[in-house]
C-alpha atoms as a PDB file:
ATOM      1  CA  UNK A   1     -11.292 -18.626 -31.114  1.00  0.00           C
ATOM      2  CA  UNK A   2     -11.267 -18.833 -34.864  1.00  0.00           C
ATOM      3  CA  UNK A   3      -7.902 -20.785 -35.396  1.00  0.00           C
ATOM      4  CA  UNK A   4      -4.685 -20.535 -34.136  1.00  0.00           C
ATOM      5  CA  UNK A   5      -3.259 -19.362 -37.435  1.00  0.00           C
ATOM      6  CA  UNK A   6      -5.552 -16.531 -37.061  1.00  0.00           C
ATOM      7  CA  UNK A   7      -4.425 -15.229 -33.718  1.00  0.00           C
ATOM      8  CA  UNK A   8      -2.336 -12.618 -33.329  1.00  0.00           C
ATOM      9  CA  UNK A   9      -0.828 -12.660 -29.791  1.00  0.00           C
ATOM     10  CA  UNK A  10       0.097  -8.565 -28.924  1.00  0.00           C
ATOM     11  CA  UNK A  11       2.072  -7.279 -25.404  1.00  0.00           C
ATOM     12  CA  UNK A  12       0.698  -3.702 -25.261  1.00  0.00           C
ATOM     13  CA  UNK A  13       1.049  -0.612 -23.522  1.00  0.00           C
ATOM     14  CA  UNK A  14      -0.682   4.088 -24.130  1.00  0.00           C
ATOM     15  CA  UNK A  15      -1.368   7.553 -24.823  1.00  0.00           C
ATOM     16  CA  UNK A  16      -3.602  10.045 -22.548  1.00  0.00           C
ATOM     17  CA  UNK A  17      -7.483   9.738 -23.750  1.00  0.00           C
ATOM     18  CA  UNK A  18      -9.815  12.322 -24.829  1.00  0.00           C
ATOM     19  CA  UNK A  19     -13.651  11.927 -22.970  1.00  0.00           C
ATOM     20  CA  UNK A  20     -15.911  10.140 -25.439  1.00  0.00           C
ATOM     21  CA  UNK A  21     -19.211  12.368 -26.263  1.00  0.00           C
ATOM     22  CA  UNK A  22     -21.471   9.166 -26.149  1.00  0.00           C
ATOM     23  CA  UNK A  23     -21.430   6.325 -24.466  1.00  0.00           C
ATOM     24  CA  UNK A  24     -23.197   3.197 -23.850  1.00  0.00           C
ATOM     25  CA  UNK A  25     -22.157   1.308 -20.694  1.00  0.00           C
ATOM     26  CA  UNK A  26     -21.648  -2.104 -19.147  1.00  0.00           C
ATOM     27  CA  UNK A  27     -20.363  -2.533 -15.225  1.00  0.00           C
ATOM     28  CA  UNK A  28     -18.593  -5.280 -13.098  1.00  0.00           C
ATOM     29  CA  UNK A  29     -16.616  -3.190 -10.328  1.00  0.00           C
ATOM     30  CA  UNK A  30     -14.690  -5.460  -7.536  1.00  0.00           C
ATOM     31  CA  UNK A  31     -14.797  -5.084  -4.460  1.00  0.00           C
ATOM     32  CA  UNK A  32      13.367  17.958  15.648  1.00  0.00           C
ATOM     33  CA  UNK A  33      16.682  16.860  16.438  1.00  0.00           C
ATOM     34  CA  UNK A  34      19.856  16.578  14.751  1.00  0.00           C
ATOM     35  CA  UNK A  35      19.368  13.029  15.218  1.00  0.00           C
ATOM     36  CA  UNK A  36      19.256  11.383  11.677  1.00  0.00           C
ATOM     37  CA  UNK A  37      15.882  10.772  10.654  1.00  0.00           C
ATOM     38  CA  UNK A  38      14.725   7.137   8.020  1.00  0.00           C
ATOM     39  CA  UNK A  39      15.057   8.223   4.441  1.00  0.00           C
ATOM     40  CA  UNK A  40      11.689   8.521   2.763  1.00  0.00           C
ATOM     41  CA  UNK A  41      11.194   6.336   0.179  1.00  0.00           C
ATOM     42  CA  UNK A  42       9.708   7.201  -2.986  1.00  0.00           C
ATOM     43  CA  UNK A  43       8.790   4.422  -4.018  1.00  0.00           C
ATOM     44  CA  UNK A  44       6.518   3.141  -1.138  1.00  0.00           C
ATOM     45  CA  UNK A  45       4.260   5.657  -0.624  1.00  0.00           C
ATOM     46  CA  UNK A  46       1.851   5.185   2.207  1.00  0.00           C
ATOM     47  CA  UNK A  47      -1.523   5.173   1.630  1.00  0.00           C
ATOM     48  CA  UNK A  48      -2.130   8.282   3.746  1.00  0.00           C
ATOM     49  CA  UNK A  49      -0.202  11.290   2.790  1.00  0.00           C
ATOM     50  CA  UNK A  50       1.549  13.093   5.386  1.00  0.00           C
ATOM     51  CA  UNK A  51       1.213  16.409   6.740  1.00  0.00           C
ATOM     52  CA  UNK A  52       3.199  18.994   4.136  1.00  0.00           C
ATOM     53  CA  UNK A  53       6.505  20.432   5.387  1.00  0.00           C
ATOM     54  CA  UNK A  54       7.897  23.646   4.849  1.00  0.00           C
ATOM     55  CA  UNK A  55      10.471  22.145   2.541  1.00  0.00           C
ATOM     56  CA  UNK A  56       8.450  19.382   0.161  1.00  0.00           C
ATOM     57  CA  UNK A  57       9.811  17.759  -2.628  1.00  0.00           C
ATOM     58  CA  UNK A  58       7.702  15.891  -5.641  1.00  0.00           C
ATOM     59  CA  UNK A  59       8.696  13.352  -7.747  1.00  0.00           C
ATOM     60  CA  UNK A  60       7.047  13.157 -11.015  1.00  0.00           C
ATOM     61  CA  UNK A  61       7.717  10.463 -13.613  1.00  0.00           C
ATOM     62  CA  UNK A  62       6.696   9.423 -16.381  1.00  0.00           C
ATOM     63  CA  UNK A  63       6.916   5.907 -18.291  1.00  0.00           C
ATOM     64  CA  UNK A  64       6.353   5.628 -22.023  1.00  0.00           C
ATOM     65  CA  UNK A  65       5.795   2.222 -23.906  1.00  0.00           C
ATOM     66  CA  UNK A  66       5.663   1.131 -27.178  1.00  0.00           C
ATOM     67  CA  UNK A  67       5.171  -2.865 -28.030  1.00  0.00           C
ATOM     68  CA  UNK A  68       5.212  -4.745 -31.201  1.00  0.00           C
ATOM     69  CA  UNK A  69       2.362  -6.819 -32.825  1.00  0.00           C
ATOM     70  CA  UNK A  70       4.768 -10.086 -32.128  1.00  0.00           C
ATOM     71  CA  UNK A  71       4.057  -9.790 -27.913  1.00  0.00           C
ATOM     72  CA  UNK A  72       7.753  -8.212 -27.756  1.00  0.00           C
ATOM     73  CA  UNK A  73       8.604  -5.061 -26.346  1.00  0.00           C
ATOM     74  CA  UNK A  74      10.096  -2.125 -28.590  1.00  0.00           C
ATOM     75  CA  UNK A  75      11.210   0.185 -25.977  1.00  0.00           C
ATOM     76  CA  UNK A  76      10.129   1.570 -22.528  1.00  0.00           C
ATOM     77  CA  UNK A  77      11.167   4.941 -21.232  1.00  0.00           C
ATOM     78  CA  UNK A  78      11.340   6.969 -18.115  1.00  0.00           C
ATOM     79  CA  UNK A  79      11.674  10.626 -17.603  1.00  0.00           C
ATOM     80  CA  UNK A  80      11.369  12.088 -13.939  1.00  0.00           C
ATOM     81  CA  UNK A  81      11.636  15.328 -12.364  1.00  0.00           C
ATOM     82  CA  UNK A  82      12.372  16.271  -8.814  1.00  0.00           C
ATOM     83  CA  UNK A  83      10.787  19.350  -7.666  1.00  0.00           C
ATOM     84  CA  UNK A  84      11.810  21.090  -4.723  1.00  0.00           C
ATOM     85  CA  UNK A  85       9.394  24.042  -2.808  1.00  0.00           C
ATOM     86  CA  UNK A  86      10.114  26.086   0.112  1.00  0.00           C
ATOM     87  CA  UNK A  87       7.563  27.923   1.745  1.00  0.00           C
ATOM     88  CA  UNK A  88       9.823  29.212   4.682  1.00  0.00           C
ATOM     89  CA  UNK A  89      11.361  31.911   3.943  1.00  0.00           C
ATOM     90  CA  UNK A  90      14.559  30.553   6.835  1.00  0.00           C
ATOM     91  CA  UNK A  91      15.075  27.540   4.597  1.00  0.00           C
ATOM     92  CA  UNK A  92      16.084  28.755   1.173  1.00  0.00           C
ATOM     93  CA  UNK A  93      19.486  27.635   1.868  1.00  0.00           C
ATOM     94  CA  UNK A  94      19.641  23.861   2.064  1.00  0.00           C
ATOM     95  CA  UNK A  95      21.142  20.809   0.556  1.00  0.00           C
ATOM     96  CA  UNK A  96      19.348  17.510  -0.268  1.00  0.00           C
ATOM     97  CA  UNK A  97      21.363  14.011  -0.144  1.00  0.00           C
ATOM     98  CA  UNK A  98      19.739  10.965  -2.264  1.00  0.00           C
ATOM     99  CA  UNK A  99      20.018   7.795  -3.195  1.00  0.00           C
ATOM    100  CA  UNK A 100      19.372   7.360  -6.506  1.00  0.00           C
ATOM    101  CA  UNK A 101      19.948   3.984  -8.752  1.00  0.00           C
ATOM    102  CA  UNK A 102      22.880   4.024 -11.557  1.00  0.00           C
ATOM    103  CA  UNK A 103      20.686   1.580 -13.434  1.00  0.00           C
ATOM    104  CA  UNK A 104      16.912   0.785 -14.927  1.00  0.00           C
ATOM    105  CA  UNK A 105      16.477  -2.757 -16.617  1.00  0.00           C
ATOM    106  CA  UNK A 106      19.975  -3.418 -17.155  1.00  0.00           C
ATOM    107  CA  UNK A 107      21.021   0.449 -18.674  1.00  0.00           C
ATOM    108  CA  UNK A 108      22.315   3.652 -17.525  1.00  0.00           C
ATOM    109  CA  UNK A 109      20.302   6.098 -15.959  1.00  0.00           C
ATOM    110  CA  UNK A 110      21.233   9.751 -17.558  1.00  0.00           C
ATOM    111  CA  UNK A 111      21.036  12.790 -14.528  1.00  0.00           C
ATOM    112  CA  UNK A 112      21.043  16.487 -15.069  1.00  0.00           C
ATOM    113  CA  UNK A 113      20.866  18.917 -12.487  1.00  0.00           C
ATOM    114  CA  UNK A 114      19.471  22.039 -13.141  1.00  0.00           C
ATOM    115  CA  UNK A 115      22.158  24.653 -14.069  1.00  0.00           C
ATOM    116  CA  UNK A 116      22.247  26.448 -10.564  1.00  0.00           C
ATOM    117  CA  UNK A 117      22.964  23.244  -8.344  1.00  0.00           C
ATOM    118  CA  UNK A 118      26.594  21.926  -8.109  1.00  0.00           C
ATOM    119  CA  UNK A 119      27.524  18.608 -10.502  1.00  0.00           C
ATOM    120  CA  UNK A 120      30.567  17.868  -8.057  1.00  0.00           C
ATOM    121  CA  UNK A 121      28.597  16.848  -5.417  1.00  0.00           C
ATOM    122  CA  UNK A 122      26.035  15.273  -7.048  1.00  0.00           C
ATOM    123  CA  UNK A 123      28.596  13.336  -8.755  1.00  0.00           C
ATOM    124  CA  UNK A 124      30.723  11.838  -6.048  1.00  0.00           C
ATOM    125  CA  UNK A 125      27.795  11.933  -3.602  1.00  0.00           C
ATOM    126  CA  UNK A 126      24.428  12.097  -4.961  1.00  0.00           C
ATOM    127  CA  UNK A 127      23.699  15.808  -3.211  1.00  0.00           C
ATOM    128  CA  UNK A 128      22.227  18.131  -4.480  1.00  0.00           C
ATOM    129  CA  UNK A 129      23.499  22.140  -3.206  1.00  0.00           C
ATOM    130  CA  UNK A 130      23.350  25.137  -5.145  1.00  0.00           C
ATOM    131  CA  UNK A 131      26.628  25.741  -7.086  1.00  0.00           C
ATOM    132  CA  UNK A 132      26.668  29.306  -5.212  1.00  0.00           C
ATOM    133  CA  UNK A 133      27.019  29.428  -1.508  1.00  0.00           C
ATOM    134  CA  UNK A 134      25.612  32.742  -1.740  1.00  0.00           C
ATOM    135  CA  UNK A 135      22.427  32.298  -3.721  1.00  0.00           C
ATOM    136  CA  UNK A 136      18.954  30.825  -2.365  1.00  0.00           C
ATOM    137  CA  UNK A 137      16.431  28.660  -3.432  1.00  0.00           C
ATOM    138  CA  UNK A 138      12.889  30.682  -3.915  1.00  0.00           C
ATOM    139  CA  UNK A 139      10.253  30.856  -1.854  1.00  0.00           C
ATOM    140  CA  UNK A 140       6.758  29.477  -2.654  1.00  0.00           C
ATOM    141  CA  UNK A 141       7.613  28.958  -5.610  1.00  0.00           C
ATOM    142  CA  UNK A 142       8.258  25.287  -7.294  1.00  0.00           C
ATOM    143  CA  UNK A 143      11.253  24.395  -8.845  1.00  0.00           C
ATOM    144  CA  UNK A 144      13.240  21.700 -10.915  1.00  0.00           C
ATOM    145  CA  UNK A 145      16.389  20.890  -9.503  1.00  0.00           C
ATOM    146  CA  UNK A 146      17.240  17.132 -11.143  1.00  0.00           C
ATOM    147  CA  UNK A 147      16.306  15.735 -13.783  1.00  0.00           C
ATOM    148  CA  UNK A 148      16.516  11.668 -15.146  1.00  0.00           C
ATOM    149  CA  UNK A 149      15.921   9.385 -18.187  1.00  0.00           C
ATOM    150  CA  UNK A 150      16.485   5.611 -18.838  1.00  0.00           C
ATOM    151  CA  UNK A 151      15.715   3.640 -22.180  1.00  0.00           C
ATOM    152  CA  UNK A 152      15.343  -0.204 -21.769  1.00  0.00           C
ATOM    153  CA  UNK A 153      13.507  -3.063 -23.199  1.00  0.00           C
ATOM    154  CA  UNK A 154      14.212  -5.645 -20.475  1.00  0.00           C
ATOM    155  CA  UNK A 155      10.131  -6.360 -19.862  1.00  0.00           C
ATOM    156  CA  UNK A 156      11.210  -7.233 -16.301  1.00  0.00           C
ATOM    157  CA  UNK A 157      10.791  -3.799 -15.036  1.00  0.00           C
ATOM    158  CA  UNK A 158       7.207  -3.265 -17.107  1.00  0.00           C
ATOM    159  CA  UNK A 159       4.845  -1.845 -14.867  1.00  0.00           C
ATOM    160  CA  UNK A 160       1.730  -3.558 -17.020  1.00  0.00           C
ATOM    161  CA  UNK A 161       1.488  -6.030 -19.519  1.00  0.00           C
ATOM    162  CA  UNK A 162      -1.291  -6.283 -21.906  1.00  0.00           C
ATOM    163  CA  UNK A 163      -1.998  -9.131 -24.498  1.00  0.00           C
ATOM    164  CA  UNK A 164      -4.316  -9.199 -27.043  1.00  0.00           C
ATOM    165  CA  UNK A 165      -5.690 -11.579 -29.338  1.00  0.00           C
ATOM    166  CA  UNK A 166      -7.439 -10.487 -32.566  1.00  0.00           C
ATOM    167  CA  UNK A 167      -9.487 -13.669 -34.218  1.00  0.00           C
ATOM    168  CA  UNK A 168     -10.515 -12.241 -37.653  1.00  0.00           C
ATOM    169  CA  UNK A 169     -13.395 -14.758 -39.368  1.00  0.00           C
ATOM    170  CA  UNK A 170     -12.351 -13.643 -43.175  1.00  0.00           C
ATOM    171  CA  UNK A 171     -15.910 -12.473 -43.468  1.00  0.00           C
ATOM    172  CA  UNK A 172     -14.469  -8.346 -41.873  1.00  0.00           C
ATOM    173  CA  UNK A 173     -16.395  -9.954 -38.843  1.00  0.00           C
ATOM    174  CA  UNK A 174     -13.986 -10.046 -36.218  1.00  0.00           C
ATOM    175  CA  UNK A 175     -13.185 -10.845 -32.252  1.00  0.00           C
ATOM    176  CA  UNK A 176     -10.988  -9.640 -29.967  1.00  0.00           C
ATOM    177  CA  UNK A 177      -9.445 -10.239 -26.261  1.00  0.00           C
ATOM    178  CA  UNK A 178      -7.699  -7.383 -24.211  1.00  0.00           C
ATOM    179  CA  UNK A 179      -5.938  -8.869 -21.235  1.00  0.00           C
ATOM    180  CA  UNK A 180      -4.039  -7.010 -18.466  1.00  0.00           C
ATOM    181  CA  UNK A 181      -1.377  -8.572 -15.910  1.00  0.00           C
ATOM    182  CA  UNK A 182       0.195  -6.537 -13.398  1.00  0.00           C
ATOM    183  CA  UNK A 183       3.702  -6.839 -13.733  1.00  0.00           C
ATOM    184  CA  UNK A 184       4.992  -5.172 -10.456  1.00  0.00           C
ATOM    185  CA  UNK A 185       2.715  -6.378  -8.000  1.00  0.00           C
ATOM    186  CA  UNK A 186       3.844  -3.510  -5.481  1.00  0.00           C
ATOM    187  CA  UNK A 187       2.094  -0.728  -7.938  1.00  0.00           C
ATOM    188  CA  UNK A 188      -1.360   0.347  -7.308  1.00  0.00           C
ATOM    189  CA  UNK A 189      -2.334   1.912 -10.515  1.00  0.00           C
ATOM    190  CA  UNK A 190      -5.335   4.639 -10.441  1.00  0.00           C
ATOM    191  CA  UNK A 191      -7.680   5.553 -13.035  1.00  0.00           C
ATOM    192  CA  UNK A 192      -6.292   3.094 -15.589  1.00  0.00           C
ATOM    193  CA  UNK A 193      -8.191   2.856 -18.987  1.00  0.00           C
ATOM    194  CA  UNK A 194      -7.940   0.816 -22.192  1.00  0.00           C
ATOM    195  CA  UNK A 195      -8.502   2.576 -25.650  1.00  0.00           C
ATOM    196  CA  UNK A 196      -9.251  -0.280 -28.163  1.00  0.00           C
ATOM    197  CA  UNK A 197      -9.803   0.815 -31.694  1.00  0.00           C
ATOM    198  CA  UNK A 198     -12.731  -0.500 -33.264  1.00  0.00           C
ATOM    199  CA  UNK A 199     -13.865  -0.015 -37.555  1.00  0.00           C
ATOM    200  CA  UNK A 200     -15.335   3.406 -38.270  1.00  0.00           C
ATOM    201  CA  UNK A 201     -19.173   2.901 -37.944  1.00  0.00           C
ATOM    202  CA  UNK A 202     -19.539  -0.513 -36.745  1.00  0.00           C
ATOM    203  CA  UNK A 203     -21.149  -1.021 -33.121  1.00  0.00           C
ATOM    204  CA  UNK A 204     -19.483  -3.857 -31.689  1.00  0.00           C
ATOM    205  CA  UNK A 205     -20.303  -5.963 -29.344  1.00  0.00           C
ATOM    206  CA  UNK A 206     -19.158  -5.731 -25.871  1.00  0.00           C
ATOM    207  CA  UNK A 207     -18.942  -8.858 -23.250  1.00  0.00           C
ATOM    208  CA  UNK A 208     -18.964  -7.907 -19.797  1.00  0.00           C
ATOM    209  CA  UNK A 209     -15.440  -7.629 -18.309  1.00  0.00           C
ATOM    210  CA  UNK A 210     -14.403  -9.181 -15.061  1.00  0.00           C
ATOM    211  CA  UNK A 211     -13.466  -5.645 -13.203  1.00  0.00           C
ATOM    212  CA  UNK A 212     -14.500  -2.289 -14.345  1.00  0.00           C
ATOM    213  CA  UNK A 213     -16.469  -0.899 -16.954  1.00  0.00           C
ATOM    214  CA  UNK A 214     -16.936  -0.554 -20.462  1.00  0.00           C
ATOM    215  CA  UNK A 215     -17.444   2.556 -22.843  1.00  0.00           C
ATOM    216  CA  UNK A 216     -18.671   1.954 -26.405  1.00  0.00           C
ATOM    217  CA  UNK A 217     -17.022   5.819 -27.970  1.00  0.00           C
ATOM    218  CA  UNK A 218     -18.315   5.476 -31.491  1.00  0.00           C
ATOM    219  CA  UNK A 219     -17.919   9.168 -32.402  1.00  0.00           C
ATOM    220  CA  UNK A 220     -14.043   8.374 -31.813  1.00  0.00           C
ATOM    221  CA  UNK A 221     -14.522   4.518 -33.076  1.00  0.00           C
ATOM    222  CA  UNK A 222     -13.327   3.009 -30.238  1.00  0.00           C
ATOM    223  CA  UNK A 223     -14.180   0.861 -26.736  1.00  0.00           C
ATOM    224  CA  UNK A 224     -12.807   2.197 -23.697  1.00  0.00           C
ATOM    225  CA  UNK A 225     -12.382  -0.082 -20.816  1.00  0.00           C
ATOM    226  CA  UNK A 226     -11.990   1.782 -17.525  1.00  0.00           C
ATOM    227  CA  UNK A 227     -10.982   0.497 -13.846  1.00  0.00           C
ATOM    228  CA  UNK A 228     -10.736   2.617 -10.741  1.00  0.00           C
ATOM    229  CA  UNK A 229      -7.310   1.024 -10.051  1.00  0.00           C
ATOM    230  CA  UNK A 230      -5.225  -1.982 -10.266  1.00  0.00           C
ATOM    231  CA  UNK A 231      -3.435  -3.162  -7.861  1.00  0.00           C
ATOM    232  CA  UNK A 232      -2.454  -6.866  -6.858  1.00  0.00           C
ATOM    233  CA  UNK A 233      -6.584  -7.287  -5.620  1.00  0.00           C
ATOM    234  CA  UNK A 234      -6.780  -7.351  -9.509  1.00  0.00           C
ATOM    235  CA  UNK A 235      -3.450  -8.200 -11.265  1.00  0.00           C
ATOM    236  CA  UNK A 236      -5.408  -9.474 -14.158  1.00  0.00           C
ATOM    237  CA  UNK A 237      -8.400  -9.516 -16.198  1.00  0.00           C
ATOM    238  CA  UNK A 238      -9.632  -9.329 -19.652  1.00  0.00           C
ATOM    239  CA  UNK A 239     -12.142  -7.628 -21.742  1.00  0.00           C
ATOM    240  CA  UNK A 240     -13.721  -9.264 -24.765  1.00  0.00           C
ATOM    241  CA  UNK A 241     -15.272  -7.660 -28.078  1.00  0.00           C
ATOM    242  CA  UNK A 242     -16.297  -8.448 -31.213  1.00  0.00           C
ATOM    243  CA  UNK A 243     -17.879  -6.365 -34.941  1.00  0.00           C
ATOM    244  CA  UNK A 244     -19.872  -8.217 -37.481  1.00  0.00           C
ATOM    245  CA  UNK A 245     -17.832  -6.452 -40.256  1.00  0.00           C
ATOM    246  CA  UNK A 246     -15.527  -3.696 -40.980  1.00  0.00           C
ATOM    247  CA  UNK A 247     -12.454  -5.979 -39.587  1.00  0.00           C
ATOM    248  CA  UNK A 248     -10.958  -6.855 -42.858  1.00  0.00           C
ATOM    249  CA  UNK A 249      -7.652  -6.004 -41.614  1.00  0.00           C
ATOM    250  CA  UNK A 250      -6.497  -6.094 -37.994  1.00  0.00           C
ATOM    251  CA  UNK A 251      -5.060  -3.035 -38.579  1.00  0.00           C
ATOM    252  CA  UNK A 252      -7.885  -1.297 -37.571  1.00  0.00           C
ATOM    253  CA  UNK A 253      -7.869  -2.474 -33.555  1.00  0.00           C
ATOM    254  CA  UNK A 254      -4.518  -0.496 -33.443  1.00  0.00           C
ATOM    255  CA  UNK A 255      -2.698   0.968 -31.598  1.00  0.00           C
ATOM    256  CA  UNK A 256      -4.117   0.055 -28.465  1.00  0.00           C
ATOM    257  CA  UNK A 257      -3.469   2.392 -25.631  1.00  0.00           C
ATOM    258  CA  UNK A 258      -3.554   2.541 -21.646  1.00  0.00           C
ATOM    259  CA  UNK A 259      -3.492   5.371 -19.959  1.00  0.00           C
ATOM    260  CA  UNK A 260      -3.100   5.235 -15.568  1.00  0.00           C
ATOM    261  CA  UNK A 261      -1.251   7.101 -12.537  1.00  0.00           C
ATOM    262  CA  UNK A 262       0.322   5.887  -9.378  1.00  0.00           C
ATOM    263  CA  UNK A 263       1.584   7.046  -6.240  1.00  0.00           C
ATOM    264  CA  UNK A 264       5.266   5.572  -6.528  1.00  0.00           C
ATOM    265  CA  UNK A 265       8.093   5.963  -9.337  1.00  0.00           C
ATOM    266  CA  UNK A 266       9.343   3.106 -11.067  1.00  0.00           C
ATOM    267  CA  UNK A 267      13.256   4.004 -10.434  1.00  0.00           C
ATOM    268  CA  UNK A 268      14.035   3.573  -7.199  1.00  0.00           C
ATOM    269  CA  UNK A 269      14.981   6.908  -5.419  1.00  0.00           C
ATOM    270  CA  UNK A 270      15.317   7.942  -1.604  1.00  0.00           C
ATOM    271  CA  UNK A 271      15.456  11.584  -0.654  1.00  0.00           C
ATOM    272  CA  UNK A 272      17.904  10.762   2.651  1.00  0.00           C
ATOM    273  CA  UNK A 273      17.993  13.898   4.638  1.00  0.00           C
ATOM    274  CA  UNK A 274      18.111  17.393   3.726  1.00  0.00           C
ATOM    275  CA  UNK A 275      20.372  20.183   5.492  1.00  0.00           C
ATOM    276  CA  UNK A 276      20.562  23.693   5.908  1.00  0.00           C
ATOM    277  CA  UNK A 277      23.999  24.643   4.223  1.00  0.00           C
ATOM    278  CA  UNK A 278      24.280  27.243   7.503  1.00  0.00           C
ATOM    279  CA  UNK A 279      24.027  25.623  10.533  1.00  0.00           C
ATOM    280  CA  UNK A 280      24.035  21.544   9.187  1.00  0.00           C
ATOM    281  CA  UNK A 281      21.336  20.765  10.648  1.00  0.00           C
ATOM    282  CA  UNK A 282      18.792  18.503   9.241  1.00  0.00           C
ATOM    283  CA  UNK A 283      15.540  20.079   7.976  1.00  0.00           C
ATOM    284  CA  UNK A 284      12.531  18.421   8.167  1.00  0.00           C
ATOM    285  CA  UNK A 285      10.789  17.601   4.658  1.00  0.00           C
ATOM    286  CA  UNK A 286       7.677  16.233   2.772  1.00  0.00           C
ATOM    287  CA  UNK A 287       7.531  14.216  -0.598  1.00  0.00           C
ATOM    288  CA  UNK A 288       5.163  12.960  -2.539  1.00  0.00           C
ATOM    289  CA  UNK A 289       5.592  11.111  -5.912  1.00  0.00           C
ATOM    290  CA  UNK A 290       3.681  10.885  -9.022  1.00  0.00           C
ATOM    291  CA  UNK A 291       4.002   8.099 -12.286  1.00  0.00           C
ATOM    292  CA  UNK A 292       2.152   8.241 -15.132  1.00  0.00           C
ATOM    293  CA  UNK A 293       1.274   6.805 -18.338  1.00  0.00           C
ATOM    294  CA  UNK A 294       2.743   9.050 -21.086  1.00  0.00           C
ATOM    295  CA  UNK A 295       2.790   7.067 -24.070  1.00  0.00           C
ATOM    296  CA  UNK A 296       2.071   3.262 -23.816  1.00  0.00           C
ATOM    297  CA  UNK A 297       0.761   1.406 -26.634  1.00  0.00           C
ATOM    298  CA  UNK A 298       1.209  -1.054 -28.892  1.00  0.00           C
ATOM    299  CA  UNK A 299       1.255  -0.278 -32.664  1.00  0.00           C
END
């Protein structure tokens, strides 16, 4: 490192990345009753999916961060869906019960139902039933019925952190550090990848990086820094780089982005037991959930 006045110490987080068209590579990869049933958390997945029921339900969420140039964070956000789908055409009449958290890093979480399912219950019992005892759900056919969103910037509840430290020479010659930590060790994050800016036209330099591999992208001027997942085998590593000119400001190594997916949701949610409206009896279900990296970067 240059000197300390030089450093500029940055928490990051992404935006999804285009394919690079050329690429030069470096690699360092680690190693039926009416009894009630357990509610099915969606937010411990197991590692092997289960068997698909005719009534599944997918959670899909997605987190969005933006971080400041100081190592603080701006804002995080998540937005989630629930989708239900029935592929039996006896089950179109049923009611889900849920527990779902009032809070996400100390603030409100916002839920809408979609127009069709009833706001009473949902309200005073987190259930969700169609508004119209007469009308059905569809049939093979996947729908939204509840939606969610929560705006924070309690870094408690990030899901990755990522520091970097940009060491300019004054020359434009420049070096740079990218370092992940896992923040929630009970994530295991899949196909993550770094997007680090680099000057237009300058080939930098690439060290080998502790896990993964590395992408030099110079028709989009940038590294990319790719690991198959990270999970608490790998809470943290770092990737270093450097140009021999073009780096007059640091401006140009922003924004860094990360893009990655997981099997579990960041708010915790339980789908309980669902029932046929009918008969009450319980149904048996599927679920599956899905996070992803919308937007999280660092300006």
């Amino acid at each position: 490192m240059k000197s300390e006045s030089a450093d500029q110490s940055v928490s990051v987080a992404s935006a999804q990345l285009d394919q690079p068209q050329l690429v030069t590579m470096a690699s360092s990869i680690p190693d039926s009753s009416n009894e009630p049933a357990p509610a099915q958390p969606l937010d411990a997945m197991p590692a092997e999916k289960h068997a698909v029921e005719n009534v599944h339900l997918t959670v899909k969420e997605r987190v969005s961060v933006t971080g400041n140039r100081d190592g603080g964070l701006e804002s995080l956000e998540i937005k989630g869906d629930l989708l239900l789908k029935i592929t039996d055409p006896s089950a179109t009449r049923l009611s889900i019960l849920m527990n779902a958290s009032e809070q996400f890093g100390g603030t409100e979480v916002q839920y809408r139902t979609h127009p069709h399912v009833d706001k009473q219950p949902w309200a005073s019992e987190r259930k969700i039933a169609l508004r119209d005892p007469k009308r059905e759900f569809p049939v093979n056919q996947q729908v939204g019925v509840l939606r969610w969103r929560a705006v924070t910037k309690d870094e408690s509840v990030l899901p990755l952190s990522i520091t970097v430290w940009v060491n300019p020479s004054g020359d434009g010659a420049s070096e740079v550090v990218i370092e992940y930590q896992l923040e929630n060790t009970s994530l295991v994050l899949s196909d993550v990848v770094f997007a680090i800016p680099v000057p237009v036209g300058v080939l930098p330099e690439v060290s080998e990086p502790e896990n993964g591999l590395y992408e030099v992208d110079p028709t989009n001027s940038r590294v990319l820094w790719r690991l198959p997942s990270v999970s608490d085998l790998n809470a943290s590593a770092s990737l270093e780089l450097s140009v021999p000119n073009g780096a007059d400001s640091v401006d140009v190594f922003f924004p860094v982005s990360v893009d990655f997916s997981a099997e579990q949701t960041l708010l915790p949610l339980q789908i309980l037991q669902v029932f046929d409206t009918r008969s009450g009896a319980q149904q048996p279900f599927s679920n599956e959930a899905l996070l992803v990296a919308d937007n999280y970067k660092i300006q």
